[in-house]
C-alpha atoms as a PDB file:
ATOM      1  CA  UNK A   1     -19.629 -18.911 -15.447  1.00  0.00           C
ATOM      2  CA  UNK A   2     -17.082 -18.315 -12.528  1.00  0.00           C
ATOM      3  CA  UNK A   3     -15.360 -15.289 -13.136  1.00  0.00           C
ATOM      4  CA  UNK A   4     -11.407 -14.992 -13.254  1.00  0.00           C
ATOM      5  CA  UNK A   5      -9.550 -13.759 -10.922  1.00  0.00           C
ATOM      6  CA  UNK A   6      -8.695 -10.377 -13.022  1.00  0.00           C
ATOM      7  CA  UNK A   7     -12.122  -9.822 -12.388  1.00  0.00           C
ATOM      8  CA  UNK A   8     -12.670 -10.710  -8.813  1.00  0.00           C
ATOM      9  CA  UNK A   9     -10.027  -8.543  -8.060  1.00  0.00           C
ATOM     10  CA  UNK A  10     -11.388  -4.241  -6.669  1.00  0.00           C
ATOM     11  CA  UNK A  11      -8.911  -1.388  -6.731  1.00  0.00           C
ATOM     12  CA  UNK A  12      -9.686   0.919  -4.131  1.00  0.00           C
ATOM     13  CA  UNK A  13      -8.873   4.388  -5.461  1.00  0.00           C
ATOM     14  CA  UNK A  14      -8.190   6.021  -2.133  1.00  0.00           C
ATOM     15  CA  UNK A  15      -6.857   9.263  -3.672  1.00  0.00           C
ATOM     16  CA  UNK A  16      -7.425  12.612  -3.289  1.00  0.00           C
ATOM     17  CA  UNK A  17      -8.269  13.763  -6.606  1.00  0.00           C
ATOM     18  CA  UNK A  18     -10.665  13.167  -9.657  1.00  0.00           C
ATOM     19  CA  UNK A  19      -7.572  13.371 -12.075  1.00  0.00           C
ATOM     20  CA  UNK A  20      -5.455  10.867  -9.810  1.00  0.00           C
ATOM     21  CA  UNK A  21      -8.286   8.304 -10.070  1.00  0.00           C
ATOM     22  CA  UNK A  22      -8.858   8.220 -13.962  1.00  0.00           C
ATOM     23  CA  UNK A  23      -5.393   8.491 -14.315  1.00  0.00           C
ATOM     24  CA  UNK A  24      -5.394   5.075 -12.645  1.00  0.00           C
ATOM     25  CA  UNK A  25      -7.841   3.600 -14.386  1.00  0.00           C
ATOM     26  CA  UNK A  26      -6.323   4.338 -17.472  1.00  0.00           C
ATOM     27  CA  UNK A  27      -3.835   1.908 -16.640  1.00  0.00           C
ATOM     28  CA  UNK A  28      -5.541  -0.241 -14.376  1.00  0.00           C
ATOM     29  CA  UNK A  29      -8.607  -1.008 -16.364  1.00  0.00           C
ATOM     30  CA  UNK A  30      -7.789  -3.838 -18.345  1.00  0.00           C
ATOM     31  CA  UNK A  31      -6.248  -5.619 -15.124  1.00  0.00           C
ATOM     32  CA  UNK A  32      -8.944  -5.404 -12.605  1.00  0.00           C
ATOM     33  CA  UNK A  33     -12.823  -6.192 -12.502  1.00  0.00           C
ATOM     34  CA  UNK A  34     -13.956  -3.007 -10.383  1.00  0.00           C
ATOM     35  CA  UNK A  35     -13.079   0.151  -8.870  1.00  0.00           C
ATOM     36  CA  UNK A  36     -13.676   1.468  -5.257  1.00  0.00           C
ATOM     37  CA  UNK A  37     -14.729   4.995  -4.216  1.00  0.00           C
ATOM     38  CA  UNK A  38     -15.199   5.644  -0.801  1.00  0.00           C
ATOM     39  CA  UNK A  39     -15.756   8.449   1.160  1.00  0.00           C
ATOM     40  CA  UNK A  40     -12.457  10.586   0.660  1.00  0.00           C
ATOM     41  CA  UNK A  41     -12.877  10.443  -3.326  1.00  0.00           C
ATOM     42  CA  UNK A  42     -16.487  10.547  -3.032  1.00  0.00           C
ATOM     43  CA  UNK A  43     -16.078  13.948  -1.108  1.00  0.00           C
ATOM     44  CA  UNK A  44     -13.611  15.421  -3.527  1.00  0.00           C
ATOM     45  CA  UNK A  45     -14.822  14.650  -6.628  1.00  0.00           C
ATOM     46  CA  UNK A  46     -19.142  14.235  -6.048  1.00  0.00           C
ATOM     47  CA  UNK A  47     -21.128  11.583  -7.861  1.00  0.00           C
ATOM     48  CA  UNK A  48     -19.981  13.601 -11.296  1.00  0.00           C
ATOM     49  CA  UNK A  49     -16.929  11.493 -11.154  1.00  0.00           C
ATOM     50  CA  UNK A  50     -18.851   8.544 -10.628  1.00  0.00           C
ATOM     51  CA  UNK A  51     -21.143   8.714 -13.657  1.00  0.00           C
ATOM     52  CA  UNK A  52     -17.484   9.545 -16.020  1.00  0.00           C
ATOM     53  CA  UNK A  53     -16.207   6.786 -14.922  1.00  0.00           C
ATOM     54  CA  UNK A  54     -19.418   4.548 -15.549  1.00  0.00           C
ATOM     55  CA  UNK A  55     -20.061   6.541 -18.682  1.00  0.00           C
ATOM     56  CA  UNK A  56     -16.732   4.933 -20.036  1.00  0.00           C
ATOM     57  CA  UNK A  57     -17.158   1.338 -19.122  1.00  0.00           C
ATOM     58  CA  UNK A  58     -15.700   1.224 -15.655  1.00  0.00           C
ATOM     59  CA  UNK A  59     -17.914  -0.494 -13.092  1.00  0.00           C
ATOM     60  CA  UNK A  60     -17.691   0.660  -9.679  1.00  0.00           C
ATOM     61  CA  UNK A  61     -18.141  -0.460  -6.225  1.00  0.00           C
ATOM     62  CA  UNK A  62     -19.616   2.634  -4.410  1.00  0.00           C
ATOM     63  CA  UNK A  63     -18.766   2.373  -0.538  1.00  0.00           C
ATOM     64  CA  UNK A  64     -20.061   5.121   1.161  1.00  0.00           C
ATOM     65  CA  UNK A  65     -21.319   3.022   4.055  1.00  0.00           C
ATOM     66  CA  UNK A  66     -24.830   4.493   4.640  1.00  0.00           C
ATOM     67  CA  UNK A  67     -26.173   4.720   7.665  1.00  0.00           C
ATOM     68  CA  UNK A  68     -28.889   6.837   8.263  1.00  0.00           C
ATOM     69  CA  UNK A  69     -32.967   6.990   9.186  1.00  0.00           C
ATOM     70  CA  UNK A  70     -34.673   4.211   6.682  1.00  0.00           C
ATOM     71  CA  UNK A  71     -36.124   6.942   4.904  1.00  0.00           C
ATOM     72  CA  UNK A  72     -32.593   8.316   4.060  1.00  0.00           C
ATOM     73  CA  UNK A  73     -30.815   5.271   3.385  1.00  0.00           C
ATOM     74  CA  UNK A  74     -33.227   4.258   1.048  1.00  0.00           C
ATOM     75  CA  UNK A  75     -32.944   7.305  -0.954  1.00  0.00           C
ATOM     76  CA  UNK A  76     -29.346   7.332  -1.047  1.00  0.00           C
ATOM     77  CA  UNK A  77     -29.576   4.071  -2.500  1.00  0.00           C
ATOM     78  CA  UNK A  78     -31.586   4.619  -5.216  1.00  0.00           C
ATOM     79  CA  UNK A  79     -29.315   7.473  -5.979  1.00  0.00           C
ATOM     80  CA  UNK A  80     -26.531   5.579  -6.211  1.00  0.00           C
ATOM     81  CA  UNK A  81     -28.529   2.519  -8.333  1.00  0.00           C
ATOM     82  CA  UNK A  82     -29.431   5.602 -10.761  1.00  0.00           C
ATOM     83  CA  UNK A  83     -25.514   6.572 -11.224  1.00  0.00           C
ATOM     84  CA  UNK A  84     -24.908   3.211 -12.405  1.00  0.00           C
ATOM     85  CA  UNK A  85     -22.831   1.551  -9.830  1.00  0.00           C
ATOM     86  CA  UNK A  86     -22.344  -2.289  -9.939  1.00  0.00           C
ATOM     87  CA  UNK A  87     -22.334  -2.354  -5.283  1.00  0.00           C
ATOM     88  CA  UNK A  88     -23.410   0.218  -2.836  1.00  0.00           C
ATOM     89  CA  UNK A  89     -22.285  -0.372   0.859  1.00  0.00           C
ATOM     90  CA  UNK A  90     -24.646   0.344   4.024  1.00  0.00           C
ATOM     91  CA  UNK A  91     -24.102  -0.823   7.286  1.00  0.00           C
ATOM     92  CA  UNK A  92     -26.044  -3.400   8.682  1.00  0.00           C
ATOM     93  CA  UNK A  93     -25.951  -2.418  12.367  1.00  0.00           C
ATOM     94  CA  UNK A  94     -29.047   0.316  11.089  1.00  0.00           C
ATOM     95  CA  UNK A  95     -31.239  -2.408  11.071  1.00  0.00           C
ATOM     96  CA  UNK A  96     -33.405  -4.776   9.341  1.00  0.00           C
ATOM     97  CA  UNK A  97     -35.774  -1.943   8.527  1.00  0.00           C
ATOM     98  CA  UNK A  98     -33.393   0.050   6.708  1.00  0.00           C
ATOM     99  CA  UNK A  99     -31.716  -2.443   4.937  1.00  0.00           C
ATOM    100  CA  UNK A 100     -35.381  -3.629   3.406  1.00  0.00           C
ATOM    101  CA  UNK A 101     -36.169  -0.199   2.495  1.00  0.00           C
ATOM    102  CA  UNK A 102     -32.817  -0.031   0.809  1.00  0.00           C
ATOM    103  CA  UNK A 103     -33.407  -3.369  -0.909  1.00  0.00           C
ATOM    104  CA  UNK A 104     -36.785  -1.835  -2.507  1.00  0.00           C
ATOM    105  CA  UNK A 105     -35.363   1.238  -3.743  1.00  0.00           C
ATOM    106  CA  UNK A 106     -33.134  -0.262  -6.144  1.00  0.00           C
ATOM    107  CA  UNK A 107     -35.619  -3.538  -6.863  1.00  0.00           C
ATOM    108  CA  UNK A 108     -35.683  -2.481 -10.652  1.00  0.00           C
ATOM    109  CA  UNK A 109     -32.064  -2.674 -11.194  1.00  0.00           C
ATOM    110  CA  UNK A 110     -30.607  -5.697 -11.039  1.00  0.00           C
ATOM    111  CA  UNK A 111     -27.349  -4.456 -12.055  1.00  0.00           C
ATOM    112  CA  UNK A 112     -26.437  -3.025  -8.499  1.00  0.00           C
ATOM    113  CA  UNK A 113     -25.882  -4.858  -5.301  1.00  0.00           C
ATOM    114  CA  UNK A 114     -26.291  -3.736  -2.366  1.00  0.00           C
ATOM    115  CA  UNK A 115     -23.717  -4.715   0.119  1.00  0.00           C
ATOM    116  CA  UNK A 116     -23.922  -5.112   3.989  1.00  0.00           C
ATOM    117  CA  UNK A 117     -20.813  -3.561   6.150  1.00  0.00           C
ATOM    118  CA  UNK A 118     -20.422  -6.000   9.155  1.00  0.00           C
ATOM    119  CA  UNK A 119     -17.753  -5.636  11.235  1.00  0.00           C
ATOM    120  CA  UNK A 120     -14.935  -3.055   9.707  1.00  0.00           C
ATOM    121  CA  UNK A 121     -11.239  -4.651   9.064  1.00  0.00           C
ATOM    122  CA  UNK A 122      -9.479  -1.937  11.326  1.00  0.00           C
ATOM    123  CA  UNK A 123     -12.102  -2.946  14.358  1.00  0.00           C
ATOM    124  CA  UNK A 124     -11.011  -5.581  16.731  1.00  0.00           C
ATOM    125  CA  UNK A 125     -12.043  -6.994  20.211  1.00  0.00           C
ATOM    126  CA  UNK A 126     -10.472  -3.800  21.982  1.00  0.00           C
ATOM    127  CA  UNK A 127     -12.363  -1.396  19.949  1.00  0.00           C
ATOM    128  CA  UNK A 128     -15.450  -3.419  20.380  1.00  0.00           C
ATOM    129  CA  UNK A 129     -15.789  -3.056  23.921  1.00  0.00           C
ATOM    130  CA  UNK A 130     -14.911   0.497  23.813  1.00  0.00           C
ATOM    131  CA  UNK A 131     -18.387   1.237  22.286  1.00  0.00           C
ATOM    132  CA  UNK A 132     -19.889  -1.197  24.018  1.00  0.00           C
ATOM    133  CA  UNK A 133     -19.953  -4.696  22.367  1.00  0.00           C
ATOM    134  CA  UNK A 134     -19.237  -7.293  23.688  1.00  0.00           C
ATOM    135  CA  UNK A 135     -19.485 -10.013  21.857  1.00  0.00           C
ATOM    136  CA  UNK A 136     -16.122 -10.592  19.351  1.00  0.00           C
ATOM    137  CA  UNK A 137     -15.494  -9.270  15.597  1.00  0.00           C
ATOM    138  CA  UNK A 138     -16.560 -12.714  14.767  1.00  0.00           C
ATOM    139  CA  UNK A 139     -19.880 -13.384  16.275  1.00  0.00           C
ATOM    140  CA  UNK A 140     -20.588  -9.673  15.329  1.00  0.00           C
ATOM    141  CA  UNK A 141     -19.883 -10.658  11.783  1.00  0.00           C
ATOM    142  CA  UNK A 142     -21.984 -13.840  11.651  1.00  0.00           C
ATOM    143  CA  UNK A 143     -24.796 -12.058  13.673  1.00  0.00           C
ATOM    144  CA  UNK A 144     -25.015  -9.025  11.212  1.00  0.00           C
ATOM    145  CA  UNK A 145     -24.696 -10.741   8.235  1.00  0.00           C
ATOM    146  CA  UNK A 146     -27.420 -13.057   9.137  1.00  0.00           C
ATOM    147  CA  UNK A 147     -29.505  -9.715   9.741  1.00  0.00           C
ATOM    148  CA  UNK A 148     -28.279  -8.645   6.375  1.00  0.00           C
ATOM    149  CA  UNK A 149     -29.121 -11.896   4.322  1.00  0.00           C
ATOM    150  CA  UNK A 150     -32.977 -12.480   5.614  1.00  0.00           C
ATOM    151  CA  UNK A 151     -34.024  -8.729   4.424  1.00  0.00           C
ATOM    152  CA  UNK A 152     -32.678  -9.617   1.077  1.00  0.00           C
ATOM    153  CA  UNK A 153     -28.927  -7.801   0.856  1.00  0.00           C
ATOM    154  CA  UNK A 154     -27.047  -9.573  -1.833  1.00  0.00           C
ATOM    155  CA  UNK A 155     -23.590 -10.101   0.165  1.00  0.00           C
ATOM    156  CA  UNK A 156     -21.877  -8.562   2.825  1.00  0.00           C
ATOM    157  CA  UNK A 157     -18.336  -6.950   3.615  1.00  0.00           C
ATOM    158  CA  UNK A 158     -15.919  -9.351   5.798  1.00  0.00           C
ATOM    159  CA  UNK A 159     -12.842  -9.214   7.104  1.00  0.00           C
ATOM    160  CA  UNK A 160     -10.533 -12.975   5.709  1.00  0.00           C
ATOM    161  CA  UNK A 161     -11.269 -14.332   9.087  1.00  0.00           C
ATOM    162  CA  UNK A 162     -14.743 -14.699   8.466  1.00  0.00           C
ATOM    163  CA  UNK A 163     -15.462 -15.748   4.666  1.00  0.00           C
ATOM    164  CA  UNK A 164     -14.665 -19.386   5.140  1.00  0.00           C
ATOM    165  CA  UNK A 165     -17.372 -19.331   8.016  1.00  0.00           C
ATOM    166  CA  UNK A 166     -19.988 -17.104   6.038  1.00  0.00           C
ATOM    167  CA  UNK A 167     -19.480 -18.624   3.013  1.00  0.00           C
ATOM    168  CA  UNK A 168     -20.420 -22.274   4.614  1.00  0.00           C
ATOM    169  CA  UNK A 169     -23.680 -20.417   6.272  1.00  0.00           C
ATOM    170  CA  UNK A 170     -24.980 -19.034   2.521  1.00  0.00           C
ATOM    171  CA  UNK A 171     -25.549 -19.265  -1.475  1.00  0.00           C
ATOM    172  CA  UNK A 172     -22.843 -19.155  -3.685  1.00  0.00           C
ATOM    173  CA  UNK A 173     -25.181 -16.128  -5.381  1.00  0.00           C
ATOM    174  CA  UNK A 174     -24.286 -14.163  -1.632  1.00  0.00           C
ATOM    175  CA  UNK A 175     -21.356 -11.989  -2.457  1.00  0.00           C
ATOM    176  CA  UNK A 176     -18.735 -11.909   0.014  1.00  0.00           C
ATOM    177  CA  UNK A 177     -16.387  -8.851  -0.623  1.00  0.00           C
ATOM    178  CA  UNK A 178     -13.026  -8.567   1.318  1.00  0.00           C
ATOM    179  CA  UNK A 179     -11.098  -5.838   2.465  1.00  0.00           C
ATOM    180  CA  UNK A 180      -7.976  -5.966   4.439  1.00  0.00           C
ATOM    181  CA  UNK A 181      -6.011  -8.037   1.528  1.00  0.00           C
ATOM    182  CA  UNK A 182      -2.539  -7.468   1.755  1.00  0.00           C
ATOM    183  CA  UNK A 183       0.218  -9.761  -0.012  1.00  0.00           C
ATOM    184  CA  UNK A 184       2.902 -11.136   2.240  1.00  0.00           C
ATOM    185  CA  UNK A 185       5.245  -8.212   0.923  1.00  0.00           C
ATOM    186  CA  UNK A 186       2.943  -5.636   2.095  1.00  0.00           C
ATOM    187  CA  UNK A 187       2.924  -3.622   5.486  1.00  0.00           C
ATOM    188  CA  UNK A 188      -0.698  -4.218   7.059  1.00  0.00           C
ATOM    189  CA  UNK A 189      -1.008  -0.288   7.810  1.00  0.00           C
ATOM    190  CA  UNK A 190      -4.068   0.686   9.547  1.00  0.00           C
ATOM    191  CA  UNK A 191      -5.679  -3.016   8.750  1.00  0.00           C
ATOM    192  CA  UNK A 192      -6.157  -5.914  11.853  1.00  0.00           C
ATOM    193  CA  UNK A 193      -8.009  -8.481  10.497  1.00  0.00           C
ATOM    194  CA  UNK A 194      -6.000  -9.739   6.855  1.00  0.00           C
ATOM    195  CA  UNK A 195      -4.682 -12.368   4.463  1.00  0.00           C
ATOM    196  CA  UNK A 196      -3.179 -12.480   1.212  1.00  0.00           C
ATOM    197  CA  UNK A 197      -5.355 -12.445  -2.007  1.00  0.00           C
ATOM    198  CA  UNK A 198      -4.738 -16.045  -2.470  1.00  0.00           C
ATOM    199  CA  UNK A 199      -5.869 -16.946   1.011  1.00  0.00           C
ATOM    200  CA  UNK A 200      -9.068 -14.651   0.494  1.00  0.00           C
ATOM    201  CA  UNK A 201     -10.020 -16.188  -2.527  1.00  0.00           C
ATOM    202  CA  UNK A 202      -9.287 -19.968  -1.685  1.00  0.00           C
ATOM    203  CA  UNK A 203     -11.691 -19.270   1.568  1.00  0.00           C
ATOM    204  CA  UNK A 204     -14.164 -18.122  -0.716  1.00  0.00           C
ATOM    205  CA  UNK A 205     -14.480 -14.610  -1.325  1.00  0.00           C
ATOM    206  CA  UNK A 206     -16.362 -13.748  -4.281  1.00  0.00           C
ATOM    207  CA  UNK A 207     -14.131 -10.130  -4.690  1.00  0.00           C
ATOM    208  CA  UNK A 208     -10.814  -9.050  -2.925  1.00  0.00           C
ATOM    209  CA  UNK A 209     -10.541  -5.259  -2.736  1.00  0.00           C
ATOM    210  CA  UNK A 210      -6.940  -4.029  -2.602  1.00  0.00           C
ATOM    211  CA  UNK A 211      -5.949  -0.370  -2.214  1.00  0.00           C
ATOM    212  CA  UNK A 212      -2.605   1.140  -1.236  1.00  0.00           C
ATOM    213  CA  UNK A 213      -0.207  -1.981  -1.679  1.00  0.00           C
ATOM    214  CA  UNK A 214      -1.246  -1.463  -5.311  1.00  0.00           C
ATOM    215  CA  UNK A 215      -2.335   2.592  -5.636  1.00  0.00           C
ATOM    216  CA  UNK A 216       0.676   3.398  -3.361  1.00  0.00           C
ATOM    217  CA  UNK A 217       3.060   1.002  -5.408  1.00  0.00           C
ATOM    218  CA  UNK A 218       6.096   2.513  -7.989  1.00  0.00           C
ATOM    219  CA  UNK A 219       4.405   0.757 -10.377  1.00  0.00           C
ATOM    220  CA  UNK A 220       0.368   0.022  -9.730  1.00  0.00           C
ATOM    221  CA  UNK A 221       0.041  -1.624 -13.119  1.00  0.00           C
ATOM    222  CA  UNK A 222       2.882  -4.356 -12.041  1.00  0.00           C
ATOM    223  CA  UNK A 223       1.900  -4.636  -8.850  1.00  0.00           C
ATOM    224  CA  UNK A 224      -1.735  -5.661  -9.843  1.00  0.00           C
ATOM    225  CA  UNK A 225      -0.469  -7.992 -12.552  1.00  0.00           C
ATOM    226  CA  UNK A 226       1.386  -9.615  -9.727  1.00  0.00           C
ATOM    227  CA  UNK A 227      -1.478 -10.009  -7.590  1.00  0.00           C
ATOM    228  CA  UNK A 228      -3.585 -11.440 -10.170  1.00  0.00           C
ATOM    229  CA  UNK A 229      -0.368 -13.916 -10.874  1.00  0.00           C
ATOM    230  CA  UNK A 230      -0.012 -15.225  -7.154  1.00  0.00           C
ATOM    231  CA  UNK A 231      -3.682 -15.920  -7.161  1.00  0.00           C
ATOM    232  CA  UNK A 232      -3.871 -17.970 -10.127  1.00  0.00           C
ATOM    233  CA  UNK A 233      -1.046 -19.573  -9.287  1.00  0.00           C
ATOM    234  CA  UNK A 234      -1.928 -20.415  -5.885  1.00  0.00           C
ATOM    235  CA  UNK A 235      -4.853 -21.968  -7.617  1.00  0.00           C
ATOM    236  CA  UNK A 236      -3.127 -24.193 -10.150  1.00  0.00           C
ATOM    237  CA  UNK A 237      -1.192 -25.608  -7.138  1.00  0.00           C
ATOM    238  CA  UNK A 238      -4.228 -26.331  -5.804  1.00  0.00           C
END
């Protein structure tokens, strides 16, 4: 059954403190799918905060982007598979080898996803060729998430540019998870590569993950209702 958009729809809880974050899931809870912690929260709080929030029916998307020895990685994902977490993020420029051994460690639970970062939303052609690549955020994309897909990751991380080309390549089972959503209202901050939530969606992502224009809003609970409310109605247009 395809999921609504309520619950294709990540809050990335890019605060700086435990009590911030459950404060807004409190009110964001019943008007979003998922929850993101990333590295900032992750560092404040530890994986304590994680299994609260799991413990009381909050599923999270855990991206801590590993990127390690396979050995490592592959530990760090089973760690995060035993904390209860829905999707885990590595990065798939490690390698095919550590993405399999990270595929294996959490084999036995089918509840978490393991997620391949491609190309990062604030990375464009200039940054690229500063460390050395060449080719554009594109064909790094579509190269990397081919890498990702044939050692059995379940979806990747993509800028909007790219889902409507991905999501022609693969399943409908491969998650494609978007960053760098902002609605036309919204200043694009440290983001290059964007689109609206309807625009993500209608390309074909299977979640939208939204931080500051909502966690940053006067009113976060209104300003995720209204996200929800241009999707769908983009939709019914369409």
């Amino acid at each position: 059954m395809k999921e609504s958009v309520k619950e294709r729809l990540i809050v990335a809880l890019d605060v700086e403190s435990a009590g911030e974050a459950l404060e807004l899931i409190a009110r964001l809870r019943d008007h979003a799918g998922m929850f993101k912690i990333g590295s900032q929260l992750f560092t404040a709080a530890g994986p304590s905060l994680v299994r609260e929030m799991v413990e009381e029916g909050a599923s999270i998307f855990l991206d801590l982007k590993f990127h390690d020895i396979p050995h490592q990685v592959a530990g760090a994902a089973r760690s995060a598979a035993e904390l209860g977490v829905s999707l885990f993020t590595l990065h798939a420029s490690g390698g095919s080898e550590m993405m399999r051994r990270a595929v294996e460690a959490v084999s036995d639970r089918s509840q978490t996803k393991v997620l391949a970062i491609t190309v990062l939303t604030s990375i464009d052609e200039r940054i690229l060729s500063e460390i050395g690549i060449t080719s554009s955020p594109a064909d790094s994309v579509m190269r990397l998430m081919k890498l990702a897909e044939a050692y059995g990751v379940d979806g990747v991380v993509a800028s909007p540019q790219e889902i409507e080309t991905i999501r022609h390549t693969v399943s409908n089972e491969f998650l494609i998870v978007t960053p760098g959503i902002r609605p036309a209202t919204s200043q694009r901050g440290d983001q290059k590569r964007v689109a609206t939530p309807a625009a993500a969606i209608a390309a074909g992502a299977s979640y939208i993950v939204v931080g500051r224009p909502i966690t940053g809003a006067a009113n976060p609970l209104e300003a995720a209702r209204e996200i929800v409310a241009e999707v769908e109605h983009s939709e019914e247009r369409n």
